[in-house]
Protein backbone atom coordinates (compact mmCIF):
# COMPACT_ATOMS: atom_id res chain seq x y z
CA UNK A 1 119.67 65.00 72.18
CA UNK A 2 123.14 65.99 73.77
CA UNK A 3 122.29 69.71 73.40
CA UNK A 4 118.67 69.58 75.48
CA UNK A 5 119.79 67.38 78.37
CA UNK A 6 123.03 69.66 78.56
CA UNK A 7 120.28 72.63 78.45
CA UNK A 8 118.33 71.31 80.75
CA UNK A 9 121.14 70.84 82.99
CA UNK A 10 122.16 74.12 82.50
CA UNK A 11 118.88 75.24 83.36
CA UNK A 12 118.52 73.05 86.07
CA UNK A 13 121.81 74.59 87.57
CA UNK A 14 120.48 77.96 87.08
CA UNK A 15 117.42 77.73 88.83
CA UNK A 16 119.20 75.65 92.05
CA UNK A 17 121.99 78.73 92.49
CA UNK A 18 118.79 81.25 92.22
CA UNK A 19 116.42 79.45 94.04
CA UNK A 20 119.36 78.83 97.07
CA UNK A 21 120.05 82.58 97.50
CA UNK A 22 118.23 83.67 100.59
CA UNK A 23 116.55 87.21 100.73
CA UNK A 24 119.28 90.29 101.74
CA UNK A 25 118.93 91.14 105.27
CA UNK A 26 118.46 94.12 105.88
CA UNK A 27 121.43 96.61 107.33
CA UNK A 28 121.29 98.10 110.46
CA UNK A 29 120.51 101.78 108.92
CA UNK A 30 117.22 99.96 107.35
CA UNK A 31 116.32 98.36 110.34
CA UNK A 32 116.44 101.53 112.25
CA UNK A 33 114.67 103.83 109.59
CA UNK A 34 111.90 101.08 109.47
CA UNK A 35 111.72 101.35 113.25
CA UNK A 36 111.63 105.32 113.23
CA UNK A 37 108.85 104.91 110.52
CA UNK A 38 106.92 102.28 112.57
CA UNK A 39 107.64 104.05 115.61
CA UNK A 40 104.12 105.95 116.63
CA UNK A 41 102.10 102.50 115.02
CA UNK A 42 104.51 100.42 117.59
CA UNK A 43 104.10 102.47 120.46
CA UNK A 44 99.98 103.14 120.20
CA UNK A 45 99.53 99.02 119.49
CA UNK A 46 101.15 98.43 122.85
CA UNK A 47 99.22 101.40 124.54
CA UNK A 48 95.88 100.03 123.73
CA UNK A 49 97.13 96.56 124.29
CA UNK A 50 97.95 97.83 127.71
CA UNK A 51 94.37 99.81 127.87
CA UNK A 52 92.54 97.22 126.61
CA UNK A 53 93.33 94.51 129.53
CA UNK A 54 92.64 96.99 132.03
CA UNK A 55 88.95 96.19 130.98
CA UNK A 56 88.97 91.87 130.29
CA UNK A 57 85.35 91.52 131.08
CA UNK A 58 84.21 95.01 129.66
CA UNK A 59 84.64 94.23 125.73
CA UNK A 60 82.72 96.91 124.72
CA UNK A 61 84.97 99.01 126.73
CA UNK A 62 87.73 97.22 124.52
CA UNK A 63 86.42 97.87 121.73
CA UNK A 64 86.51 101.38 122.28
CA UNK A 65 90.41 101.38 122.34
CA UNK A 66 91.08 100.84 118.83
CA UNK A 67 89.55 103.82 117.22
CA UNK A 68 92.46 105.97 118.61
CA UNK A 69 94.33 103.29 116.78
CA UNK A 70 92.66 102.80 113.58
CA UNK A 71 93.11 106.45 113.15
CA UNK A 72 96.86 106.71 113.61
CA UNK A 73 96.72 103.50 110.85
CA UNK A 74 95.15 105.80 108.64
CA UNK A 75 97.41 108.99 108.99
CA UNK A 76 100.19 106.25 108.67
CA UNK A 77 98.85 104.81 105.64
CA UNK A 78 97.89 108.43 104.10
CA UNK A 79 101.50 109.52 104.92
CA UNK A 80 103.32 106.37 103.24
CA UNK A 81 100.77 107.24 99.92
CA UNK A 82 102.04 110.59 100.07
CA UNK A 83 105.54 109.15 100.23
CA UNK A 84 104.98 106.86 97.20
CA UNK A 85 106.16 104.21 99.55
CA UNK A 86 103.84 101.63 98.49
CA UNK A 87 105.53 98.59 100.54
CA UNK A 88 105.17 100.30 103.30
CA UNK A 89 101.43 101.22 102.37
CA UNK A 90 101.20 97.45 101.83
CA UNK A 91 102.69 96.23 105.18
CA UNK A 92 100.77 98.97 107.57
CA UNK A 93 97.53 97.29 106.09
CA UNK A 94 98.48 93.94 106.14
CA UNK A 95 98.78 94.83 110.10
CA UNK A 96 95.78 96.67 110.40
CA UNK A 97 93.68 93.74 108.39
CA UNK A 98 95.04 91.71 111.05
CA UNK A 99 94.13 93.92 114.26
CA UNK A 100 90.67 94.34 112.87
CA UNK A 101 90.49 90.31 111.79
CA UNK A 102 92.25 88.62 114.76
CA UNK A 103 91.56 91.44 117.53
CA UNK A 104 88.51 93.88 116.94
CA UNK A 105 85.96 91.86 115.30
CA UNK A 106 86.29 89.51 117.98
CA UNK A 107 86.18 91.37 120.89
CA UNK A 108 82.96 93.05 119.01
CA UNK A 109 81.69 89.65 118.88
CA UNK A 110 82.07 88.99 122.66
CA UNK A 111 80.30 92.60 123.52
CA UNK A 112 77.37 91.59 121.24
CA UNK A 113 76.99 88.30 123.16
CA UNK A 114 77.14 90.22 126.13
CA UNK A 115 75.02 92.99 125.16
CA UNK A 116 72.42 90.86 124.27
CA UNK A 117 72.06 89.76 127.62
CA UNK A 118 71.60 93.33 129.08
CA UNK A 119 71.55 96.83 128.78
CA UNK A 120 73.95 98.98 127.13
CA UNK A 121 72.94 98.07 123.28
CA UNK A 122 72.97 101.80 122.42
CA UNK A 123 76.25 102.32 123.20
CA UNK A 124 77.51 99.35 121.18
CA UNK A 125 75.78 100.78 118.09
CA UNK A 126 77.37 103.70 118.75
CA UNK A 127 80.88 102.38 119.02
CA UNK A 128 80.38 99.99 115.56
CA UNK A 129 79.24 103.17 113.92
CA UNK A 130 82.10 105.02 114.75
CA UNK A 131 84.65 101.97 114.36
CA UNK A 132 82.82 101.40 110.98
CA UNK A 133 83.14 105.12 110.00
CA UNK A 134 86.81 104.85 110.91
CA UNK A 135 87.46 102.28 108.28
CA UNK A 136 85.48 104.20 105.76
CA UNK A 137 87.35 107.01 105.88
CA UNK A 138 90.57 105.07 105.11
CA UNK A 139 89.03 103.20 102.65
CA UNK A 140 88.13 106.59 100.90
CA UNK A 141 91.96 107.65 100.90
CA UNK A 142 93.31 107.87 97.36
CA UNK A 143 96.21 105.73 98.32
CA UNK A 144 93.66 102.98 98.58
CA UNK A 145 92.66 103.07 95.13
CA UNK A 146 96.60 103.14 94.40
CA UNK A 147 96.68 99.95 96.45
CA UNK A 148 93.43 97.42 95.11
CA UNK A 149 94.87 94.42 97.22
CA UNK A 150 95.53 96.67 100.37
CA UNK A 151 92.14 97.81 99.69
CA UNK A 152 90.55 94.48 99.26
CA UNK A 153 91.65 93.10 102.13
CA UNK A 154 90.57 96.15 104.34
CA UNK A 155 87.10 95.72 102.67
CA UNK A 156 86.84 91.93 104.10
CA UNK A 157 87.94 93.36 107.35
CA UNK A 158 85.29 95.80 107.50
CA UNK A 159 82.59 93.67 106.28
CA UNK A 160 83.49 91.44 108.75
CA UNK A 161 82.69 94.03 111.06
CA UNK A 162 79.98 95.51 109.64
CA UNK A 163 78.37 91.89 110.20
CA UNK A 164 78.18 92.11 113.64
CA UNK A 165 74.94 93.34 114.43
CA UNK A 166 72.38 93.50 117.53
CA UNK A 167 69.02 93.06 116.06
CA UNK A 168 66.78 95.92 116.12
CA UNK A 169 64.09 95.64 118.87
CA UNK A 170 60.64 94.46 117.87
């Protein structure tokens, strides 16, 4: 009986030292590669942050902005594949899952309400086909298939935006 409450409190003490240790920070040298790495992504996110409110009623307009951007996601993604940097491939998608969650669908979801209302429908279909097309073609990348959670989540994202739809005219 001495033996497995003296185990346990072995254990016990174990698991509290492990558990207590906080993740390493990174150096300064990491920090700055991840920045150089991150650089063109950074840079382009707060370009079409700063072209997209130039149009706050237009969202159509803003939707536009983020094909230039899910592009340079892709080349960024393809190039961190090539790299076998996997985290990285990981963290770029996590961010564009996001963008296309939390920003794009969205503001696709405002133009349809507006477009609904008025003219410019074929120019909306348009812009979801290419958008759409966009996210294909980084879906297709082989580092996708390296990546099935990456992968999954960019599916959701997609279908998400593959779901907003103006309906066909009668």
């Amino acid at each position: 009986m001495t033996r497995h409450i003296l185990s346990f409190t072995v254990v016990g003490f174990l698991v509290a030292t492990v558990g207590a240790q906080g993740p390493k920070a990174l150096t300064a040298s990491q920090k700055a590669d991840l920045f150089k790495k991150n650089r063109d992504v950074i840079e382009k996110v707060v370009t079409q942050t700063i072209d997209s409110s130039k149009s706050p009623n237009d969202p159509l307009k803003r939707a536009k902005t983020y094909y230039e951007l899910l592009f340079l996601f892709s080349k960024q993604i393809q190039s961190a594949g090539a790299a076998n940097d996997g985290n990285r491939v990981k963290e770029l998608t996590s961010h564009l899952n996001t963008l296309v969650e939390q920003g794009l669908a969205p503001t696709m979801q405002r133009a349809k309400v507006q477009l609904e209302q008025g003219t410019g429908v074929e120019e909306f279909r348009k812009v979801r086909i290419d958008l759409l097309a966009q996210l294909d073609a980084l879906l297709g990348l082989p580092v996708m298939d390296e990546n099935p959670a990456a992968k999954t989540s960019l599916e959701g994202a997609k279908a998400r935006l593959n779901g907003i739809v103006i309906p066909e005219p009668k």
